[in-house]
PDB file of N, CA and C in Angstrom:
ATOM      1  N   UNK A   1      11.092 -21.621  -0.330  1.00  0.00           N
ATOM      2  CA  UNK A   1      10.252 -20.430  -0.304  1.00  0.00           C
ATOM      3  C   UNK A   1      10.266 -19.847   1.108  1.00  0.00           C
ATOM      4  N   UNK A   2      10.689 -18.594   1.234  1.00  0.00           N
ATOM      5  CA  UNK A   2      10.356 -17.679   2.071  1.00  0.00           C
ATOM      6  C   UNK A   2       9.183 -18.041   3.062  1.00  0.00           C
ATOM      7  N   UNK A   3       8.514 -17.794   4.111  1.00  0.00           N
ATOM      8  CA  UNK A   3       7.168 -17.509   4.695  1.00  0.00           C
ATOM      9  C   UNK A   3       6.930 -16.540   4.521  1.00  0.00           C
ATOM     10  N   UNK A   4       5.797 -16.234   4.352  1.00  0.00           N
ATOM     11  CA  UNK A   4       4.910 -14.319   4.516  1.00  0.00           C
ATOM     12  C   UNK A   4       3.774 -14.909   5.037  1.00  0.00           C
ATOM     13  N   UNK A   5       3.102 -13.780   5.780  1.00  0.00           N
ATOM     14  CA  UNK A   5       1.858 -14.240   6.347  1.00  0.00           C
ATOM     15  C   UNK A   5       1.162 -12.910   6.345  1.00  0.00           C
ATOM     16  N   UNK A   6       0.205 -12.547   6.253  1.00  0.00           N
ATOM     17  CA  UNK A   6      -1.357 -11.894   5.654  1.00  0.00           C
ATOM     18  C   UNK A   6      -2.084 -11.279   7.042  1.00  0.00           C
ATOM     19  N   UNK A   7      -2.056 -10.602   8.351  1.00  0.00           N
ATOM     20  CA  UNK A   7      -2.357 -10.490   9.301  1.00  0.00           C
ATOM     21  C   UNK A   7      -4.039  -9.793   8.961  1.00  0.00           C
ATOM     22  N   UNK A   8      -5.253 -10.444   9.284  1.00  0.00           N
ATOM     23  CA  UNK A   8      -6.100  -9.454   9.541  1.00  0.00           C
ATOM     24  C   UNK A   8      -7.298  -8.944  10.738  1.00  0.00           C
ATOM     25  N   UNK A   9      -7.331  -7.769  11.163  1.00  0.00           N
ATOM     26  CA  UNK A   9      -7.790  -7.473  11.887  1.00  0.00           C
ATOM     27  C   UNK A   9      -9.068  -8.204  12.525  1.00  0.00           C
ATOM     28  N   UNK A  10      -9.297  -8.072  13.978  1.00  0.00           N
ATOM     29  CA  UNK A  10     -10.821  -8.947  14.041  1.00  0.00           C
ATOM     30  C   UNK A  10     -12.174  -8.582  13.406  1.00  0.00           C
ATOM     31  N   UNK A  11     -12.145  -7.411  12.736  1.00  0.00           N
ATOM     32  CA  UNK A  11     -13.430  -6.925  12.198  1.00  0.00           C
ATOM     33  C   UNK A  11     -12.656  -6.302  11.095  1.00  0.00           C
ATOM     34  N   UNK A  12     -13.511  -6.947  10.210  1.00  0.00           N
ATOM     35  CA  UNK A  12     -12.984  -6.695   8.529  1.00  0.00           C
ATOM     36  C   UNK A  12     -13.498  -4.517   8.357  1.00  0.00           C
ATOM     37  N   UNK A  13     -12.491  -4.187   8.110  1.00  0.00           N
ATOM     38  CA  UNK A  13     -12.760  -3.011   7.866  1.00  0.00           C
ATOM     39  C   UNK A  13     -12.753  -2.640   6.137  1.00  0.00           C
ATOM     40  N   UNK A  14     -13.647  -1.271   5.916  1.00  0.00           N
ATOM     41  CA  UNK A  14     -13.814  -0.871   4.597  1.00  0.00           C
ATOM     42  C   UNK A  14     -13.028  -1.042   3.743  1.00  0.00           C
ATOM     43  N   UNK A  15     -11.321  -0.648   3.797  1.00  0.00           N
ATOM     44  CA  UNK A  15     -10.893  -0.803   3.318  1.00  0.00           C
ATOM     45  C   UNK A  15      -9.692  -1.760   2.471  1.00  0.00           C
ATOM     46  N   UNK A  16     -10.124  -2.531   3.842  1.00  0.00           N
ATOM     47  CA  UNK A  16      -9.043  -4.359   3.694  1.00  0.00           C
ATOM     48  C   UNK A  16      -9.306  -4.699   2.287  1.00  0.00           C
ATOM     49  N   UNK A  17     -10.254  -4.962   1.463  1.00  0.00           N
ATOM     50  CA  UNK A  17     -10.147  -5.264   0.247  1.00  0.00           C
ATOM     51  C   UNK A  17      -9.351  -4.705  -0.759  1.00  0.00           C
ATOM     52  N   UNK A  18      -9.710  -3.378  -0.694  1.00  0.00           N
ATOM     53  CA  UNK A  18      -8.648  -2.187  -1.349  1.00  0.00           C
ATOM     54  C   UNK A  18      -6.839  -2.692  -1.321  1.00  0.00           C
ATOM     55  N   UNK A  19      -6.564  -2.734   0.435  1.00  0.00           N
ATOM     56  CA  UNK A  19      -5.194  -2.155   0.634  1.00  0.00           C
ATOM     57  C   UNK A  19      -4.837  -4.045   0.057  1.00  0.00           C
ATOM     58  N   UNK A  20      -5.788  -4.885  -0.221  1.00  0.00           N
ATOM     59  CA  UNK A  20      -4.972  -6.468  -0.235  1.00  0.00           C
ATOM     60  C   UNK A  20      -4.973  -6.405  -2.301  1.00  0.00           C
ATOM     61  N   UNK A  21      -5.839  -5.680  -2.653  1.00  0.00           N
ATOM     62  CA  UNK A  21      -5.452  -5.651  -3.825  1.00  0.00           C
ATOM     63  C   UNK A  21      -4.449  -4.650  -4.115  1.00  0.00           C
ATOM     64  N   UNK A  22      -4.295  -3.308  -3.188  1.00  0.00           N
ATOM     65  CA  UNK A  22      -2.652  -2.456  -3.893  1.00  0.00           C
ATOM     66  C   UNK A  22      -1.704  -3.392  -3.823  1.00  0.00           C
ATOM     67  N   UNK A  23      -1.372  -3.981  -2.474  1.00  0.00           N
ATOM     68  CA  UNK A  23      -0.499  -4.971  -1.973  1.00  0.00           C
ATOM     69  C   UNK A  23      -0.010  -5.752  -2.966  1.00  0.00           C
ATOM     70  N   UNK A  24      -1.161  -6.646  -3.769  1.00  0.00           N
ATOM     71  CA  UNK A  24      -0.996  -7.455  -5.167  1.00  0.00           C
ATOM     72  C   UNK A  24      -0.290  -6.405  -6.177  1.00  0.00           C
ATOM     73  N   UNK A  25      -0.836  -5.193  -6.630  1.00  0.00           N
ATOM     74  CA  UNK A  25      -0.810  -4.809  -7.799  1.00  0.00           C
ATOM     75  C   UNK A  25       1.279  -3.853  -7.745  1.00  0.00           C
ATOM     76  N   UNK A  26       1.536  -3.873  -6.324  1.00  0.00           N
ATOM     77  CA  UNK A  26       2.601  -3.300  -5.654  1.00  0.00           C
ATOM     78  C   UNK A  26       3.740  -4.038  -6.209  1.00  0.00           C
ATOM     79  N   UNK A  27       3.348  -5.465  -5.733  1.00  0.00           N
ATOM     80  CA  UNK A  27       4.424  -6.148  -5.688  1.00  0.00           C
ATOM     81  C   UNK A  27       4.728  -6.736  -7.049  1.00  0.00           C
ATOM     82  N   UNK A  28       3.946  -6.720  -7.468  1.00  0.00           N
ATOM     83  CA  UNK A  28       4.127  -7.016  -9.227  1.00  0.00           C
ATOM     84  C   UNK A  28       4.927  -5.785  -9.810  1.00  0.00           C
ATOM     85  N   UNK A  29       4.603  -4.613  -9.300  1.00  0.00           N
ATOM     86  CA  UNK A  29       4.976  -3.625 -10.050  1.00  0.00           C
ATOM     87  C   UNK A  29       6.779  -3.268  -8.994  1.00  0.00           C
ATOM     88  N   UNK A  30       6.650  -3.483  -7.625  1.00  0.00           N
ATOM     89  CA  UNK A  30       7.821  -3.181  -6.950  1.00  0.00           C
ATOM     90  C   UNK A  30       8.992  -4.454  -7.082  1.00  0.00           C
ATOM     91  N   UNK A  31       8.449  -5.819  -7.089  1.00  0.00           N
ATOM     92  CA  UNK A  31       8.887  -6.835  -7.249  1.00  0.00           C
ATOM     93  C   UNK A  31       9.520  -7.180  -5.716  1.00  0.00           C
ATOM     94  N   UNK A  32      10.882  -7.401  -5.481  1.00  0.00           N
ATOM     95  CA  UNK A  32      11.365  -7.147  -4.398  1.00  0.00           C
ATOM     96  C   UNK A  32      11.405  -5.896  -3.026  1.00  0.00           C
ATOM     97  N   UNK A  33      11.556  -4.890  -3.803  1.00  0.00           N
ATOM     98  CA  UNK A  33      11.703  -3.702  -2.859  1.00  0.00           C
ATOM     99  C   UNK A  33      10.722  -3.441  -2.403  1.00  0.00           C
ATOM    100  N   UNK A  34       9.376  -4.103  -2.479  1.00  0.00           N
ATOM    101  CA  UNK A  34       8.402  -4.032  -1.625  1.00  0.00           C
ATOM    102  C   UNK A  34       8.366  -4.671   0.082  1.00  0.00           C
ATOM    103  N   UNK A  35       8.615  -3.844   0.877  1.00  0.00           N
ATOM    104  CA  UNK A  35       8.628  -5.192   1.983  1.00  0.00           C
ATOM    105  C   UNK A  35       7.364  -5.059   2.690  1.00  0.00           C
ATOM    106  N   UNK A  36       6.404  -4.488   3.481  1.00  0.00           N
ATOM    107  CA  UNK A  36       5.314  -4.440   3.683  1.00  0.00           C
ATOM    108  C   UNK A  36       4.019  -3.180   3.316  1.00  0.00           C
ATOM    109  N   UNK A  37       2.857  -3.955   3.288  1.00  0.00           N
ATOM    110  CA  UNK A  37       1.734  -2.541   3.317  1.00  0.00           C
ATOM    111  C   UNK A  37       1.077  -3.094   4.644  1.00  0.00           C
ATOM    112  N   UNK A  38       0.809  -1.913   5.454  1.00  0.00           N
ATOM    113  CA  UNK A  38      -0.084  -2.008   6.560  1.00  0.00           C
ATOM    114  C   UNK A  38      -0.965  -0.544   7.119  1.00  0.00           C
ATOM    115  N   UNK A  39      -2.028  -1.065   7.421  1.00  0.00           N
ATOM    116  CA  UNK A  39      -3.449   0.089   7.775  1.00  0.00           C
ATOM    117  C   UNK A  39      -2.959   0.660   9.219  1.00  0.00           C
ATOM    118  N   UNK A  40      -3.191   2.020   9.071  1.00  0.00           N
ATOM    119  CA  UNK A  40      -3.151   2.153  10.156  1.00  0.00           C
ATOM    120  C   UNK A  40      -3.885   3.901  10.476  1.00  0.00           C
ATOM    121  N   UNK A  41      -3.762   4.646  11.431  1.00  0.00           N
ATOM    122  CA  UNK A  41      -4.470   5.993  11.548  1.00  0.00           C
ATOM    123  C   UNK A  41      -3.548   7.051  11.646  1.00  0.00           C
ATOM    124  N   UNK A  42      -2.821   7.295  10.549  1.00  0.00           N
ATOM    125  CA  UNK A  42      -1.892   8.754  10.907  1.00  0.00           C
ATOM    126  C   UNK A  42      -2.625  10.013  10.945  1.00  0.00           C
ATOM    127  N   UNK A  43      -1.653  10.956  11.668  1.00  0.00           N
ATOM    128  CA  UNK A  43      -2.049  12.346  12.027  1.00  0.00           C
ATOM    129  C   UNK A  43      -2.409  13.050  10.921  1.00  0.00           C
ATOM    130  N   UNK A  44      -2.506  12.910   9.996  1.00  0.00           N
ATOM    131  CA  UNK A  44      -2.351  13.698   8.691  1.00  0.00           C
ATOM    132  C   UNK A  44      -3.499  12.911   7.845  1.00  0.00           C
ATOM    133  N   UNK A  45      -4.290  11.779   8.271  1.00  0.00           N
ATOM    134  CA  UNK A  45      -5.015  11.101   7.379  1.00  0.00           C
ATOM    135  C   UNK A  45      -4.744   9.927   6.764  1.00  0.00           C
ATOM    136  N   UNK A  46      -3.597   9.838   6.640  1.00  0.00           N
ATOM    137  CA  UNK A  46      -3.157   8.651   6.471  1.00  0.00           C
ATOM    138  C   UNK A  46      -3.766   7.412   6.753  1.00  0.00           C
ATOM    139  N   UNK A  47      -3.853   6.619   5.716  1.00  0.00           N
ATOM    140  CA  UNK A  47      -4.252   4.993   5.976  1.00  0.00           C
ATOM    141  C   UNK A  47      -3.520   3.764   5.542  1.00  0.00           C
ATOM    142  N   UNK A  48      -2.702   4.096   4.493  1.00  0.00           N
ATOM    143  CA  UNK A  48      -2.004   2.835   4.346  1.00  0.00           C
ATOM    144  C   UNK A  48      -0.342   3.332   4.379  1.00  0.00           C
ATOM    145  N   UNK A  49       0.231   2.548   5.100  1.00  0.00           N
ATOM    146  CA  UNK A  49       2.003   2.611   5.124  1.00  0.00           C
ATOM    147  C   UNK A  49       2.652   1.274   4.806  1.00  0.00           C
ATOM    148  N   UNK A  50       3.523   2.038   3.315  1.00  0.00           N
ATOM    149  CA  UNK A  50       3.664   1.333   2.674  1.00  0.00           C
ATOM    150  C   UNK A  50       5.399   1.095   2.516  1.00  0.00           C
ATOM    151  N   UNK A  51       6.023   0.611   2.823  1.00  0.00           N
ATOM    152  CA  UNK A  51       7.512   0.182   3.243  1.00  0.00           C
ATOM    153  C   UNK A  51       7.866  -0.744   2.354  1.00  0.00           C
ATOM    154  N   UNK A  52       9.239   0.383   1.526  1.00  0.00           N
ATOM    155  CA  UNK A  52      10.156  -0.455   0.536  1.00  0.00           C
ATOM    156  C   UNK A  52      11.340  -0.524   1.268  1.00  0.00           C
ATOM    157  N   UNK A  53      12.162  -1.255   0.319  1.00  0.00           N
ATOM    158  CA  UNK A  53      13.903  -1.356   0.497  1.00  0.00           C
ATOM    159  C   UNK A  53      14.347  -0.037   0.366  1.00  0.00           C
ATOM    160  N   UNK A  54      14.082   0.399  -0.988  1.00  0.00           N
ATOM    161  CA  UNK A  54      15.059   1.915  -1.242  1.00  0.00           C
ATOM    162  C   UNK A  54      13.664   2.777  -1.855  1.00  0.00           C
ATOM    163  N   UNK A  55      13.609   3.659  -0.980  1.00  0.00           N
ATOM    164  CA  UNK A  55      12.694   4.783  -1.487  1.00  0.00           C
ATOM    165  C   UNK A  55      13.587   5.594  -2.392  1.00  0.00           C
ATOM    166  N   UNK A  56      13.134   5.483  -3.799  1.00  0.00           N
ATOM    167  CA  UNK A  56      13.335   6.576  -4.189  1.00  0.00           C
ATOM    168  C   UNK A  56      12.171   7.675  -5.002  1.00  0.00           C
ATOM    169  N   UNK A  57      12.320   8.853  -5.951  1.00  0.00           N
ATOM    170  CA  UNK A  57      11.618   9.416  -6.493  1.00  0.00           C
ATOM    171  C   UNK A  57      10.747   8.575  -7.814  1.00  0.00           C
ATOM    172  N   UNK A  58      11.446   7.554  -8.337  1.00  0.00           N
ATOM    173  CA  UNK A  58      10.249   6.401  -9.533  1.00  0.00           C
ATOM    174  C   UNK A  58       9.965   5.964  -8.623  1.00  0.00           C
ATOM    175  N   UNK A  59      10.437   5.146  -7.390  1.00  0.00           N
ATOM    176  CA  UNK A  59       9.416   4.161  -6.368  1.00  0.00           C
ATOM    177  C   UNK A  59       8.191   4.913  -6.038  1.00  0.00           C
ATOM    178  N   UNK A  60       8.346   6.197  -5.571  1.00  0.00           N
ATOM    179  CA  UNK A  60       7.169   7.003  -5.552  1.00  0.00           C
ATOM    180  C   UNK A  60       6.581   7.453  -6.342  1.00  0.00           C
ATOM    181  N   UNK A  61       6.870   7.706  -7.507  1.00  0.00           N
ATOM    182  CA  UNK A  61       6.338   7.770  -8.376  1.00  0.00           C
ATOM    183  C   UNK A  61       5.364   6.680  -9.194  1.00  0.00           C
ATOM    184  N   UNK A  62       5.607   5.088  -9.106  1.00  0.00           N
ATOM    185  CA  UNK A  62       5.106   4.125  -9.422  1.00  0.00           C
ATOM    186  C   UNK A  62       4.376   3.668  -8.368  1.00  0.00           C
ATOM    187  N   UNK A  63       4.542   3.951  -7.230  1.00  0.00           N
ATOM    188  CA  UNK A  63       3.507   3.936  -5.430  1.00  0.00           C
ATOM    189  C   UNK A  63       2.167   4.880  -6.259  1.00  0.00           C
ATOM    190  N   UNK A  64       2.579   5.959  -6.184  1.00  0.00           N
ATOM    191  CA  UNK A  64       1.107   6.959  -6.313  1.00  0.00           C
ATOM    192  C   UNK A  64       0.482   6.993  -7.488  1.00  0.00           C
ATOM    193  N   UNK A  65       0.792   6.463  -8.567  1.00  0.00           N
ATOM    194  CA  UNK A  65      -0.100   6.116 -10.197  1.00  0.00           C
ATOM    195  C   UNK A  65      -0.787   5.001  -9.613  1.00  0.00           C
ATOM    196  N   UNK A  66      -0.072   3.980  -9.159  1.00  0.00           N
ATOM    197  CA  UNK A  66      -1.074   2.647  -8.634  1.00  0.00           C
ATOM    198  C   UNK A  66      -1.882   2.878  -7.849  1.00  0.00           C
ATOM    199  N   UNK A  67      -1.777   4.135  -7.061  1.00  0.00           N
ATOM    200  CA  UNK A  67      -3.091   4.549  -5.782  1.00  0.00           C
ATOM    201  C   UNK A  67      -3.896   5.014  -6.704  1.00  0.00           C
ATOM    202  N   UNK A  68      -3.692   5.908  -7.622  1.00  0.00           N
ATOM    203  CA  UNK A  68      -4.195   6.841  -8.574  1.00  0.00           C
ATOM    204  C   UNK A  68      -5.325   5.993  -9.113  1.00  0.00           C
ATOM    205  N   UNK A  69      -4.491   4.618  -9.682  1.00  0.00           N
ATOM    206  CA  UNK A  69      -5.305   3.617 -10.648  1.00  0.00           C
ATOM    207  C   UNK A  69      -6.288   3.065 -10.473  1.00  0.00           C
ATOM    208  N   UNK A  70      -6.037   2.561  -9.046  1.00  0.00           N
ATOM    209  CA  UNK A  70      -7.068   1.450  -8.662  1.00  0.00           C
ATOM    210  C   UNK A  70      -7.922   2.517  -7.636  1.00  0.00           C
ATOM    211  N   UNK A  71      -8.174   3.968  -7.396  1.00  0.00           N
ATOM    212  CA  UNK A  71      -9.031   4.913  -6.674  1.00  0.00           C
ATOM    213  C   UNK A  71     -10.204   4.822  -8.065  1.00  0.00           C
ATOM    214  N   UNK A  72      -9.439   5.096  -9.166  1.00  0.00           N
ATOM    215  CA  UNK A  72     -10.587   5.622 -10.380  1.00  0.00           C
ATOM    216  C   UNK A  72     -11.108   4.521 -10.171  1.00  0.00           C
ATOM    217  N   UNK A  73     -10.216   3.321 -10.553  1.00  0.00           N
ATOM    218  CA  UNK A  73     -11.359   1.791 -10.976  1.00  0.00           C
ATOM    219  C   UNK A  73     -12.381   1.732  -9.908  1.00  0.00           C
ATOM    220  N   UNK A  74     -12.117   2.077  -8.451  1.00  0.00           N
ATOM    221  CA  UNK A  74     -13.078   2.089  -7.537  1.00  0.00           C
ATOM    222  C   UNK A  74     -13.839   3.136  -7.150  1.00  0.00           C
ATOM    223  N   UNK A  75     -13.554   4.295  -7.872  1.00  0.00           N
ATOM    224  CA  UNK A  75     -14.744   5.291  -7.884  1.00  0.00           C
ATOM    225  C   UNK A  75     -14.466   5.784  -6.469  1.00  0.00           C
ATOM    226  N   UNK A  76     -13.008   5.652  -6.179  1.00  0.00           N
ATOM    227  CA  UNK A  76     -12.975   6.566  -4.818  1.00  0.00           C
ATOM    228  C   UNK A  76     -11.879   7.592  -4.683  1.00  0.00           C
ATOM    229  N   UNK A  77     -11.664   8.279  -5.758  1.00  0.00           N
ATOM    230  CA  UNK A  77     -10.583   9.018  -5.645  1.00  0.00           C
ATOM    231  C   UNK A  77     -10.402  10.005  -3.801  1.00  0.00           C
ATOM    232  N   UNK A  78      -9.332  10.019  -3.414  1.00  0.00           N
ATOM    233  CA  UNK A  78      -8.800  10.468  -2.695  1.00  0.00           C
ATOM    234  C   UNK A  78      -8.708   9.711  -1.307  1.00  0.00           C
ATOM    235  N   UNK A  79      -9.012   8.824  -1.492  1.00  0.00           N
ATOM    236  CA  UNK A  79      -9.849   7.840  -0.692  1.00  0.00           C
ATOM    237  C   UNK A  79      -8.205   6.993   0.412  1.00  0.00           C
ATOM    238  N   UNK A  80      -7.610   6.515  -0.683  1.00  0.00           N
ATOM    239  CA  UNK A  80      -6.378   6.052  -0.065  1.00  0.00           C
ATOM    240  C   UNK A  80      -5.522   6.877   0.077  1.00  0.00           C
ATOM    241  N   UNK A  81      -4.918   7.162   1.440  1.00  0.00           N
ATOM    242  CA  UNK A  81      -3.791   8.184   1.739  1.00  0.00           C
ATOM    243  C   UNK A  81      -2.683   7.631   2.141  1.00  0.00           C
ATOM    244  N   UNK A  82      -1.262   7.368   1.107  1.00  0.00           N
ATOM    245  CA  UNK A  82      -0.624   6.552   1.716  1.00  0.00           C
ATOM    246  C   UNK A  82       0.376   7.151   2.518  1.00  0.00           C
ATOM    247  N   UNK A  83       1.389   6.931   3.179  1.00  0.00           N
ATOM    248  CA  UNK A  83       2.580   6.890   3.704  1.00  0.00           C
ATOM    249  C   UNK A  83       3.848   5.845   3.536  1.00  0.00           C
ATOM    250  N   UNK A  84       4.761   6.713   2.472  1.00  0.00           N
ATOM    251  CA  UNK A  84       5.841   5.427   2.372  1.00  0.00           C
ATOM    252  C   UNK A  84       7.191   6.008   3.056  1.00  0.00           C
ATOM    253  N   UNK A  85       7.502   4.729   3.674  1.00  0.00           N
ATOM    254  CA  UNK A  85       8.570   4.684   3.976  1.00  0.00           C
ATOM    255  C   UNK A  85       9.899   3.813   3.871  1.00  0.00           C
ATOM    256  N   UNK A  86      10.960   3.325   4.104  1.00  0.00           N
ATOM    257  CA  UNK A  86      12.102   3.170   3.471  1.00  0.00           C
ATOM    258  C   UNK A  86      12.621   1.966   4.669  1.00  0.00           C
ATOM    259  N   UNK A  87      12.669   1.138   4.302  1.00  0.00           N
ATOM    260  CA  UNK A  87      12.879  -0.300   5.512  1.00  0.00           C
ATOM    261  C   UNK A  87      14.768   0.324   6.163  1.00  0.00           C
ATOM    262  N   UNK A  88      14.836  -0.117   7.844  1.00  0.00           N
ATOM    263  CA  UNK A  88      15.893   0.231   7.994  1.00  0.00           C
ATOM    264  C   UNK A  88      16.932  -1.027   8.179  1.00  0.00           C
TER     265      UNK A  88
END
């Protein structure tokens, strides 16, 4: 088995619960081509960047239904703003 390791910040922020359950619900649904999700503050609003193998138009497309999904279940629509990008 591989290592992966789980990094979290010194003060648990609002949304760490959120981005550790997309993370779960990602990789089930991305399988491999998922390589990381991580929080961070983009210019545009942005909070989670989310880095596959091969971006394409279904990867994004199956990225933003799962933001979609788990915003309703949490009663926070608009709430997660992601950013994906494409591992080099």
């Amino acid at each position: 088995m591989e290592k992966f390791k789980i990094l979290f910040p010194e003060k648990k922020s609002d949304m760490e619960d959120l981005f550790i359950k997309l993370a779960s619900r990602l990789r089930h649904i991305l399988g491999d081509n998922l390589v990381s999700i991580e929080s961070f503050a983009g210019p545009n609003g942005e909070n989670v960047k989310i880095i596959v193998r091969e971006k394409t138009w279904n990867v994004v497309d199956k990225v933003m239904e799962e933001v979609w999904r788990l915003e309703v279940e949490e009663n926070i629509e608009g709430e997660i703003l992601p950013n994906m990008e494409e591992s080099v």
